[in-house]
C-alpha atoms as a PDB file:
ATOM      1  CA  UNK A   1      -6.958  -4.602 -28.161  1.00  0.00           C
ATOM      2  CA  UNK A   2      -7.900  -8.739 -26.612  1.00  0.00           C
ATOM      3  CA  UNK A   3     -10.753  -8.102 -24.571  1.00  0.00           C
ATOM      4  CA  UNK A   4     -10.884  -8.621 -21.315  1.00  0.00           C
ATOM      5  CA  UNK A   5     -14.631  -9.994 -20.755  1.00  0.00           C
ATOM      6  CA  UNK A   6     -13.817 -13.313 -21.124  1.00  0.00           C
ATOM      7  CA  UNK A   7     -11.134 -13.802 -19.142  1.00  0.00           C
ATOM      8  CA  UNK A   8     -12.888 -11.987 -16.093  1.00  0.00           C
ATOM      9  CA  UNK A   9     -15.554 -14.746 -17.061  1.00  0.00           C
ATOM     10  CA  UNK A  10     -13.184 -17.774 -17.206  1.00  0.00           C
ATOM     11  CA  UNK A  11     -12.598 -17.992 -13.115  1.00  0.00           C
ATOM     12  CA  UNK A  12     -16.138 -17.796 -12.336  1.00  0.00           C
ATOM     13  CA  UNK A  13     -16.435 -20.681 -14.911  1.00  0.00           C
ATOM     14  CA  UNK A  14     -14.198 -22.362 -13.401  1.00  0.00           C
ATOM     15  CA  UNK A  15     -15.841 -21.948  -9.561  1.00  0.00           C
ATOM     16  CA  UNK A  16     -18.883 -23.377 -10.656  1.00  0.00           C
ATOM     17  CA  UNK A  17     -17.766 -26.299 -12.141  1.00  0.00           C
ATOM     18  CA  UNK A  18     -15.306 -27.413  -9.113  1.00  0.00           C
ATOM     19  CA  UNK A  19     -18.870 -26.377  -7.383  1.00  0.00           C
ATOM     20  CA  UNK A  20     -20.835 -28.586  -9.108  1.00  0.00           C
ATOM     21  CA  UNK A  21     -18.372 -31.814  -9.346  1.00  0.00           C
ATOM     22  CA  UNK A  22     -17.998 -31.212  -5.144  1.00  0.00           C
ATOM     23  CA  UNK A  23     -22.183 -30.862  -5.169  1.00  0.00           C
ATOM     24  CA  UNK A  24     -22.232 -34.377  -7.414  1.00  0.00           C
ATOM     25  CA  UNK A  25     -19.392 -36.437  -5.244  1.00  0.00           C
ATOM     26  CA  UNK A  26     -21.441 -36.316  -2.284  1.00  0.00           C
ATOM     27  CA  UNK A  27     -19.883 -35.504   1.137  1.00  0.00           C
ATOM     28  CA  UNK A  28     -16.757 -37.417   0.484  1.00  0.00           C
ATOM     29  CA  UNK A  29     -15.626 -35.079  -2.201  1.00  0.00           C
ATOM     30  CA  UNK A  30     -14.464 -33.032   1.346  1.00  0.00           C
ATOM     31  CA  UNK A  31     -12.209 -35.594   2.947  1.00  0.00           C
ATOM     32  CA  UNK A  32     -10.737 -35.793  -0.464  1.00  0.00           C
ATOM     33  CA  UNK A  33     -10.615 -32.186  -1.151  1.00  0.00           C
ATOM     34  CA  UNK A  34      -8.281 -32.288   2.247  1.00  0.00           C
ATOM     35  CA  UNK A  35      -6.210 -35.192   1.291  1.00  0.00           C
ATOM     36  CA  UNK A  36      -5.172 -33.604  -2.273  1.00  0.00           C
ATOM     37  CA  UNK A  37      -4.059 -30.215  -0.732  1.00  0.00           C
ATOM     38  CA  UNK A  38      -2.046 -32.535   2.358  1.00  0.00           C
ATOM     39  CA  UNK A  39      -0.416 -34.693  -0.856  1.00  0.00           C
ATOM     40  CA  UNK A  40       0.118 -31.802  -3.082  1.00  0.00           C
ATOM     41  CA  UNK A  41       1.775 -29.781  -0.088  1.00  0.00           C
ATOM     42  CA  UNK A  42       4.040 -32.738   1.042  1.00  0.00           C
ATOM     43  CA  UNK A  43       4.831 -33.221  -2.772  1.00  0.00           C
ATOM     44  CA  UNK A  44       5.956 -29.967  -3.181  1.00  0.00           C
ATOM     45  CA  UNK A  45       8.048 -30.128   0.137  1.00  0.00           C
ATOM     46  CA  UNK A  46       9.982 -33.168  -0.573  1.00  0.00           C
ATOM     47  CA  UNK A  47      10.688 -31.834  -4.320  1.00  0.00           C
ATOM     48  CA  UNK A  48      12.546 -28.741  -2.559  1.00  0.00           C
ATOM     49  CA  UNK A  49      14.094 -31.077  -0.068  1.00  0.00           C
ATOM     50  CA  UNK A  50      14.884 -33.316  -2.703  1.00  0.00           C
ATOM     51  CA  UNK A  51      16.199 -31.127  -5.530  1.00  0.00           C
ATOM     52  CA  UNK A  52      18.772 -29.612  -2.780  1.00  0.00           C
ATOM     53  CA  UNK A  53      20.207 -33.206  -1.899  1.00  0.00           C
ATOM     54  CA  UNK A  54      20.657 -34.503  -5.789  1.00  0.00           C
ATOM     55  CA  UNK A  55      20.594 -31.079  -7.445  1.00  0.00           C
ATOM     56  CA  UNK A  56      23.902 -30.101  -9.578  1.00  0.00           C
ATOM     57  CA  UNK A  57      25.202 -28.364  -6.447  1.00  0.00           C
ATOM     58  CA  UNK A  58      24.497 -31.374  -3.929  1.00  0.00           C
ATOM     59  CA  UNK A  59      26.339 -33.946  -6.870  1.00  0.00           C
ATOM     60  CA  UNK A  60      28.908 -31.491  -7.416  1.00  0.00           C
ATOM     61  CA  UNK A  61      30.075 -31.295  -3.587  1.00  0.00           C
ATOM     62  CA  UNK A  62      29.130 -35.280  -3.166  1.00  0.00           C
ATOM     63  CA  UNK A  63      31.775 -35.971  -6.171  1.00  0.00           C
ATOM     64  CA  UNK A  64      34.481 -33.966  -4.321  1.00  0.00           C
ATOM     65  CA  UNK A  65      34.360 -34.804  -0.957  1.00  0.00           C
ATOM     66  CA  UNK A  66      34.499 -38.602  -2.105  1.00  0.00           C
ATOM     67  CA  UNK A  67      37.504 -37.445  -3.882  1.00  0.00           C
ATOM     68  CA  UNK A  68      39.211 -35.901  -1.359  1.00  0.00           C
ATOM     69  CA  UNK A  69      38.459 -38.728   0.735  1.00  0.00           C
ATOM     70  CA  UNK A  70      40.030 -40.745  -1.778  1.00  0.00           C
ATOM     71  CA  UNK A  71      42.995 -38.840  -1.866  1.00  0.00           C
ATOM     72  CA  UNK A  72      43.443 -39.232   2.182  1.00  0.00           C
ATOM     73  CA  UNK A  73      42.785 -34.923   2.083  1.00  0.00           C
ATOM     74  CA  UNK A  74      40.721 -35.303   5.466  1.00  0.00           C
ATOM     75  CA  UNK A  75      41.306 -31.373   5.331  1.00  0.00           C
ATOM     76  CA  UNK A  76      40.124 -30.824   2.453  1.00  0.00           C
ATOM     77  CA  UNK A  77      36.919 -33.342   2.964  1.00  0.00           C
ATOM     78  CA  UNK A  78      36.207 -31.852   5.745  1.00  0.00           C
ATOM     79  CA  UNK A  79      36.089 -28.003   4.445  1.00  0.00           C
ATOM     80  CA  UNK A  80      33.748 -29.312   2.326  1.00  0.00           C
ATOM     81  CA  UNK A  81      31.707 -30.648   4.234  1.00  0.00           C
ATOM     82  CA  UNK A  82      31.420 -27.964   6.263  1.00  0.00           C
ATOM     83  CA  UNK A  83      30.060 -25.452   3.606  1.00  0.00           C
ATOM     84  CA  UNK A  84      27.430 -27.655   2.679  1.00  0.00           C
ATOM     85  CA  UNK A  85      24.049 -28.916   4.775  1.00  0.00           C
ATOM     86  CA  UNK A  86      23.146 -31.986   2.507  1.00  0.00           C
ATOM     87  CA  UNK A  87      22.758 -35.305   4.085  1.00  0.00           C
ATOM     88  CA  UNK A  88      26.546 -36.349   2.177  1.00  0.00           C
ATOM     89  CA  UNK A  89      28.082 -33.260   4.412  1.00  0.00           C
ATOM     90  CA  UNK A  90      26.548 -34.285   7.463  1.00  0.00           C
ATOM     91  CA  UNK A  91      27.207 -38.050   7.132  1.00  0.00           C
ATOM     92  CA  UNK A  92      30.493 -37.353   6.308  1.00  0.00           C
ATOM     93  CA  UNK A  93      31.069 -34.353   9.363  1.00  0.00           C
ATOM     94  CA  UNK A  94      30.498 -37.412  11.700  1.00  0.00           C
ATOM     95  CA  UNK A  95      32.999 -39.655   9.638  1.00  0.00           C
ATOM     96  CA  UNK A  96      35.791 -37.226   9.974  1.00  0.00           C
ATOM     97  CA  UNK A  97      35.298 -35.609  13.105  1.00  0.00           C
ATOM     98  CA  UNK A  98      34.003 -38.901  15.253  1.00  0.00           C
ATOM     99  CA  UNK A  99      36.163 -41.666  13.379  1.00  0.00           C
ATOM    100  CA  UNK A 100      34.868 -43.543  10.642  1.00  0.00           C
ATOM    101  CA  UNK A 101      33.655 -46.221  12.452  1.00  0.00           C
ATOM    102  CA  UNK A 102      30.842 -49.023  11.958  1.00  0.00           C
ATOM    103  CA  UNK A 103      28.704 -47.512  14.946  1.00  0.00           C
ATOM    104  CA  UNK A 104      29.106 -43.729  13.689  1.00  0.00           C
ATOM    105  CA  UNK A 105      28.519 -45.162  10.358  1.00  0.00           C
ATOM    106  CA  UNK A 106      25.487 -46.598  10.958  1.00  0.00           C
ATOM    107  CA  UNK A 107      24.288 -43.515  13.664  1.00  0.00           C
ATOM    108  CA  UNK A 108      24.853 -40.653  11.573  1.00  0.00           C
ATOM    109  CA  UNK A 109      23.169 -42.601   8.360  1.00  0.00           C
ATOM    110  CA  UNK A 110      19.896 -43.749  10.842  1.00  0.00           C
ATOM    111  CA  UNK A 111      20.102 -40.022  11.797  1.00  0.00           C
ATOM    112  CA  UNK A 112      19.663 -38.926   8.047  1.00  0.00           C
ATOM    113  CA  UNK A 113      17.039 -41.387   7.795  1.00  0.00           C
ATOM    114  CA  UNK A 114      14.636 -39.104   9.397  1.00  0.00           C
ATOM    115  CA  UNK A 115      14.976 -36.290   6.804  1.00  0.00           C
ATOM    116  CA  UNK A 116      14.721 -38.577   3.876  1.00  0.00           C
ATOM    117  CA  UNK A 117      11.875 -40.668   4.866  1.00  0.00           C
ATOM    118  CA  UNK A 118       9.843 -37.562   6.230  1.00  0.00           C
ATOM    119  CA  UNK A 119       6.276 -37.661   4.863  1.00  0.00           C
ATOM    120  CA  UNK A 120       6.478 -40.491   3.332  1.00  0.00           C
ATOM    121  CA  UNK A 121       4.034 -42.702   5.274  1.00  0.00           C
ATOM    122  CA  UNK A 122       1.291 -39.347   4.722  1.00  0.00           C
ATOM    123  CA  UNK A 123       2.161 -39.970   1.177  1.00  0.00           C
ATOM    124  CA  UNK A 124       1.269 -43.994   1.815  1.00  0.00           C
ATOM    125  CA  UNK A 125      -1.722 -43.292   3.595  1.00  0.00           C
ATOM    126  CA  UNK A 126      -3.263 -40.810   0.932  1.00  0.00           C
ATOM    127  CA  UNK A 127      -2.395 -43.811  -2.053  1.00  0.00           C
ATOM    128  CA  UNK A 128      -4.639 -46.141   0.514  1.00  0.00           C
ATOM    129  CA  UNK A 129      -6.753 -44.261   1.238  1.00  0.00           C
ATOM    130  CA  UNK A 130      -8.226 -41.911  -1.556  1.00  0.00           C
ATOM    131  CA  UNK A 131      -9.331 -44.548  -3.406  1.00  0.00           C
ATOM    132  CA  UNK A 132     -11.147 -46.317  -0.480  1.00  0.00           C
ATOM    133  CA  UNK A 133     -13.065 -43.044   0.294  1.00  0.00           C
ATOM    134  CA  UNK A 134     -14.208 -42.861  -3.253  1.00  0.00           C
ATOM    135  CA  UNK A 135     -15.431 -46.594  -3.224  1.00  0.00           C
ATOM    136  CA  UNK A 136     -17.110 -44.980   0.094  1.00  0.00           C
ATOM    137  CA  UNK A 137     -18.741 -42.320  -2.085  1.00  0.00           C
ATOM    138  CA  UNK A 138     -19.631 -44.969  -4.680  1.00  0.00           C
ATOM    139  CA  UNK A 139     -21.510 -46.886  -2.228  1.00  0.00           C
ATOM    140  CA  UNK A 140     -23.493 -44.184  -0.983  1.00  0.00           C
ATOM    141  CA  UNK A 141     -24.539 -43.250  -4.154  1.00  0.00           C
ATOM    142  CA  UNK A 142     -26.002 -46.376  -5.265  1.00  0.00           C
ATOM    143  CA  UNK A 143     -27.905 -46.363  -1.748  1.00  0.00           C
ATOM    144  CA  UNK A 144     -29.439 -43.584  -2.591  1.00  0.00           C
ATOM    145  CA  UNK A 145     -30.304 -44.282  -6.065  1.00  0.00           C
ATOM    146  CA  UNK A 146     -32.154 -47.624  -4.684  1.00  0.00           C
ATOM    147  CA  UNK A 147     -33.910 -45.686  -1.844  1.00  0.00           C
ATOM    148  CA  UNK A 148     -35.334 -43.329  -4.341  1.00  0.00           C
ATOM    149  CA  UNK A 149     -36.521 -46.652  -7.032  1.00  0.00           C
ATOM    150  CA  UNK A 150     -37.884 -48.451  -3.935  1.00  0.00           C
ATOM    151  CA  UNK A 151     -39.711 -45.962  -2.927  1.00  0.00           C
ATOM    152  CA  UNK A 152     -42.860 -47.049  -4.171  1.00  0.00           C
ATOM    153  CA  UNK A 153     -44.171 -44.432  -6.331  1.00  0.00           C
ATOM    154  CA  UNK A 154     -45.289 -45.143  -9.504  1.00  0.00           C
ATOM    155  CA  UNK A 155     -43.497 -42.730 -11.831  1.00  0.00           C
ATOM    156  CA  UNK A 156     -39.749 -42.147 -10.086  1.00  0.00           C
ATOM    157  CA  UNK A 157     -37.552 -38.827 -11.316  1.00  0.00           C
ATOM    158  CA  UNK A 158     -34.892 -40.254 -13.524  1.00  0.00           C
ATOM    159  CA  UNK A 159     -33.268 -36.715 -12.579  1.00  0.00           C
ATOM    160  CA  UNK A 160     -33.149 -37.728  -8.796  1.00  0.00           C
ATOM    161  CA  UNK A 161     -31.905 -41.616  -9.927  1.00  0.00           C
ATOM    162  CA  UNK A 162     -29.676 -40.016 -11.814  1.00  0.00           C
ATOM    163  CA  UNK A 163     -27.864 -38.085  -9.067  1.00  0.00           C
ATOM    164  CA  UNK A 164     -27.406 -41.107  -6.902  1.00  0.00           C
ATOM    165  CA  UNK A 165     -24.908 -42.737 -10.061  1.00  0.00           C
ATOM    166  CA  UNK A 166     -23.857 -39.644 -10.501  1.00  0.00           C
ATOM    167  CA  UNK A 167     -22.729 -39.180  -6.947  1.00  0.00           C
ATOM    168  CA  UNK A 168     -20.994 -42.502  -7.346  1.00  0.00           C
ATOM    169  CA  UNK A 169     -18.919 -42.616 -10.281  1.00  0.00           C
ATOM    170  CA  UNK A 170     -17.564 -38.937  -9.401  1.00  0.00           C
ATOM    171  CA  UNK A 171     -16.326 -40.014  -5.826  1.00  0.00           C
ATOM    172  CA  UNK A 172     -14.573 -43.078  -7.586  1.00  0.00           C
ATOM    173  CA  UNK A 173     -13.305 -41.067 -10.309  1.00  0.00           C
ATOM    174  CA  UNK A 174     -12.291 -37.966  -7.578  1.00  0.00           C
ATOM    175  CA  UNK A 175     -10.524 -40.752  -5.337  1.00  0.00           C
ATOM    176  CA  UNK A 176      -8.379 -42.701  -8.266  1.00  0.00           C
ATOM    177  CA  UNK A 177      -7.357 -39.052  -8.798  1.00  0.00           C
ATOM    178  CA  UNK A 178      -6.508 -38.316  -5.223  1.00  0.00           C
ATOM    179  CA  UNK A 179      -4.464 -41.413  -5.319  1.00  0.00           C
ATOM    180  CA  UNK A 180      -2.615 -40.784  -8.231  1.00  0.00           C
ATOM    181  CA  UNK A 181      -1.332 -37.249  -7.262  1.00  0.00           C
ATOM    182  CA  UNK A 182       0.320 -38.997  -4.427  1.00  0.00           C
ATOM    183  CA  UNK A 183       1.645 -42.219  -6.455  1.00  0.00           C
ATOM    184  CA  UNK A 184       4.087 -40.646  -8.889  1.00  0.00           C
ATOM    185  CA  UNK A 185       5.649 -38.347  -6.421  1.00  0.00           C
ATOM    186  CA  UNK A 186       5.866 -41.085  -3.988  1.00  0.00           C
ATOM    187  CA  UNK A 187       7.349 -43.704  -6.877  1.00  0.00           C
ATOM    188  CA  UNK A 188       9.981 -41.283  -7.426  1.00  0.00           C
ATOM    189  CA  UNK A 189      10.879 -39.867  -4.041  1.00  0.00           C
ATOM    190  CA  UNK A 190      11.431 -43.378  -3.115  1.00  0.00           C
ATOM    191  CA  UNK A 191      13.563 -43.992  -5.914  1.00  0.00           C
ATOM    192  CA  UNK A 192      15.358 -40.845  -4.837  1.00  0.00           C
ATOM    193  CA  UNK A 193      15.784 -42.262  -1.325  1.00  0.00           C
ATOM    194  CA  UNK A 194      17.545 -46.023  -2.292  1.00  0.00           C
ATOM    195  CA  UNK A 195      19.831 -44.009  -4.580  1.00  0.00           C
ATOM    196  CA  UNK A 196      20.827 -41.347  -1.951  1.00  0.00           C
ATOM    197  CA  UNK A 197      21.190 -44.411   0.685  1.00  0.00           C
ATOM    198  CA  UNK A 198      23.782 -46.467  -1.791  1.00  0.00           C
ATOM    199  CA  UNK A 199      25.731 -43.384  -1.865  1.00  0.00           C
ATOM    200  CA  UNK A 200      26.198 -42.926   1.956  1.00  0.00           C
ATOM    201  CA  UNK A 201      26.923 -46.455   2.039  1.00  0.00           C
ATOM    202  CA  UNK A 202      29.717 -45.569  -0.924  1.00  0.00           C
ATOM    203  CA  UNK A 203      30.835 -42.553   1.424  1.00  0.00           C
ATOM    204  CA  UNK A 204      31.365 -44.559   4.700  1.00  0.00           C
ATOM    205  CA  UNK A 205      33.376 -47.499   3.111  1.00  0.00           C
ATOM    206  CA  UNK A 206      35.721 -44.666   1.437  1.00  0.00           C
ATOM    207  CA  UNK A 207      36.021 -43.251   4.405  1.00  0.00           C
ATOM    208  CA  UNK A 208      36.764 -46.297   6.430  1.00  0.00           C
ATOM    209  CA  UNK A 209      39.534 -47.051   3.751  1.00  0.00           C
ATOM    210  CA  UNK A 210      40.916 -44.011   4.116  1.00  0.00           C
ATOM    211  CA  UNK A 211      41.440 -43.317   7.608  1.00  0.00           C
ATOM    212  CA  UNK A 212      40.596 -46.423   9.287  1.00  0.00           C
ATOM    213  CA  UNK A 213      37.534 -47.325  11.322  1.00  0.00           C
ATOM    214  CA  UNK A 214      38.598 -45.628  14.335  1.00  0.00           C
ATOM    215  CA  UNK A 215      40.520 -42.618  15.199  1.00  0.00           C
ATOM    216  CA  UNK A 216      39.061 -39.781  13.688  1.00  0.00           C
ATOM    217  CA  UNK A 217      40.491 -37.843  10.573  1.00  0.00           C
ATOM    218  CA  UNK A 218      40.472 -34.563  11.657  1.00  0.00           C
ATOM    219  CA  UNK A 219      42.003 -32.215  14.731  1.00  0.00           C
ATOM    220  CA  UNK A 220      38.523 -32.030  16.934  1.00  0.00           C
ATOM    221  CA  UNK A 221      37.712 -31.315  20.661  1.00  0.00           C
ATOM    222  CA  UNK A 222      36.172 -35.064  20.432  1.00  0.00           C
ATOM    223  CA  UNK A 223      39.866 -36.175  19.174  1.00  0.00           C
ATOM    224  CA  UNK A 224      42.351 -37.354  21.133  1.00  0.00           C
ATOM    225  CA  UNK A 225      45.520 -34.540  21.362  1.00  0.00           C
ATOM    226  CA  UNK A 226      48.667 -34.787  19.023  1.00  0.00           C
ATOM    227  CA  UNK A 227      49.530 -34.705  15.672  1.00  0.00           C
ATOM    228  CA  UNK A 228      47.542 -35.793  13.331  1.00  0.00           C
ATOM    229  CA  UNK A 229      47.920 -38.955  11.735  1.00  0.00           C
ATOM    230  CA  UNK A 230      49.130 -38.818   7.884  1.00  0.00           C
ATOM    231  CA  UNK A 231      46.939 -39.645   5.434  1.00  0.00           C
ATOM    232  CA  UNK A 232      46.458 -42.844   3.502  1.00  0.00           C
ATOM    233  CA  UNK A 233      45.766 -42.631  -0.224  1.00  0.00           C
ATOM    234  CA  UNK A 234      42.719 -45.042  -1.366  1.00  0.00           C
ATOM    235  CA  UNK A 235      43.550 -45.842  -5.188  1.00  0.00           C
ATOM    236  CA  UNK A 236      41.224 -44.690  -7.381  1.00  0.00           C
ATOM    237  CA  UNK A 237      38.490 -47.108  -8.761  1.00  0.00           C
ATOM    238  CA  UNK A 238      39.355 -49.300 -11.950  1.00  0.00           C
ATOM    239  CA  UNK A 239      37.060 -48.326 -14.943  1.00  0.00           C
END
């Protein structure tokens, strides 16, 4: 049988090393401590938030309600819509129900703006400031290591100098880190958020070709009574 000793023995390990890095930073290993857990939280959030928009299920039901819009099916584009909560549905629930005009155009797309660009300015701040906090901690460090070689004893602990550098090259080190756990996700959420933009953009001009840019497309209490108006085809686009 694999022992079990040392893996009882590898989290206590562990402990006293993130102990003894926090011990070394100084005091602004804390306010980093807090920012990593605030950009690893948000990180996680907007990859959930994220993966349901552009997942293979949020493509899948993008690529057929611009089809059916296409195809002048407001029915169809608008059953769709309805059995999805991504930000394509809900742009496109306020195309087809309120007409697909300029103004509801731009409303409905300012009102998705919200969601997508939630957290993003935490995930700004953290990139600006982690590593400012760790030049901080660098700075304090060397203080102390020239308080303790000015302090005019003849024979100074290289142990206690020692600790000063030592408290300023891990706050530097712990900050770049900091910041870096919050660049990537950041790089790529925003990359995310100017592709999921040109796409509503796509989705509102089909739907203004479609079924004009002002009665609405679909039977609602919002739409004026009578029939409905019949659909116009929008030819598909040329490869």
């Amino acid at each position: 049988m694999i022992p079990l000793l040392p893996r009882r023995r590898a989290a206590p390990r562990m402990l006293v090393h993130f102990q003894s890095i926090m011990h070394k930073g100084g005091l602004v290993m804390w306010p980093l401590l807090c920012l990593s857990i605030v950009s690893l939280s948000v990180s996680f959030e907007r990859a959930v938030f994220w993966a349901r928009q552009n997942g293979p299920a949020g493509k899948r039901g993008f690529a057929a309600m611009m089809e059916a819009m296409r195809r002048g099916d407001a029915t169809r584009a608008n059953a769709l819509a309805d059995t999805s909560e991504t930000v394509y549905a809900r742009v496109a629930r306020a195309l087809l129900r309120d007409g697909a005009t300029d103004a509801v155009g731009v409303g409905s797309v300012e009102t998705e703006r919200i969601r997508i660009d939630r957290f993003m300015a935490t995930l700004s701040t953290i990139i600006t400031a982690a590593p400012m906090l760790g030049i901080l901690g660098t700075v304090t460090g060397i203080i102390t290591s020239f308080d303790l070689l000015s302090g005019g004893e003849a024979m100074v602990d290289p142990r206690a100098v020692s600790g000063g550098i030592s408290e300023a090259l891990v706050a530097t080190a712990s900050g770049l880190v900091v910041a870096l756990l919050a660049l990537f996700p950041y790089m790529a959420f925003g990359a995310m958020r100017e592709n999921t933009l040109g796409r509503l953009e796509t989705l509102i001009s089909v739907a203004q070709m479609a079924f004009g840019r002002t009665a609405a497309a679909v039977d609602t209490p919002r739409a004026a009574a009578g029939a409905p108006q019949a659909p116009r085809t929008v030819p598909a686009e040329v490869a």
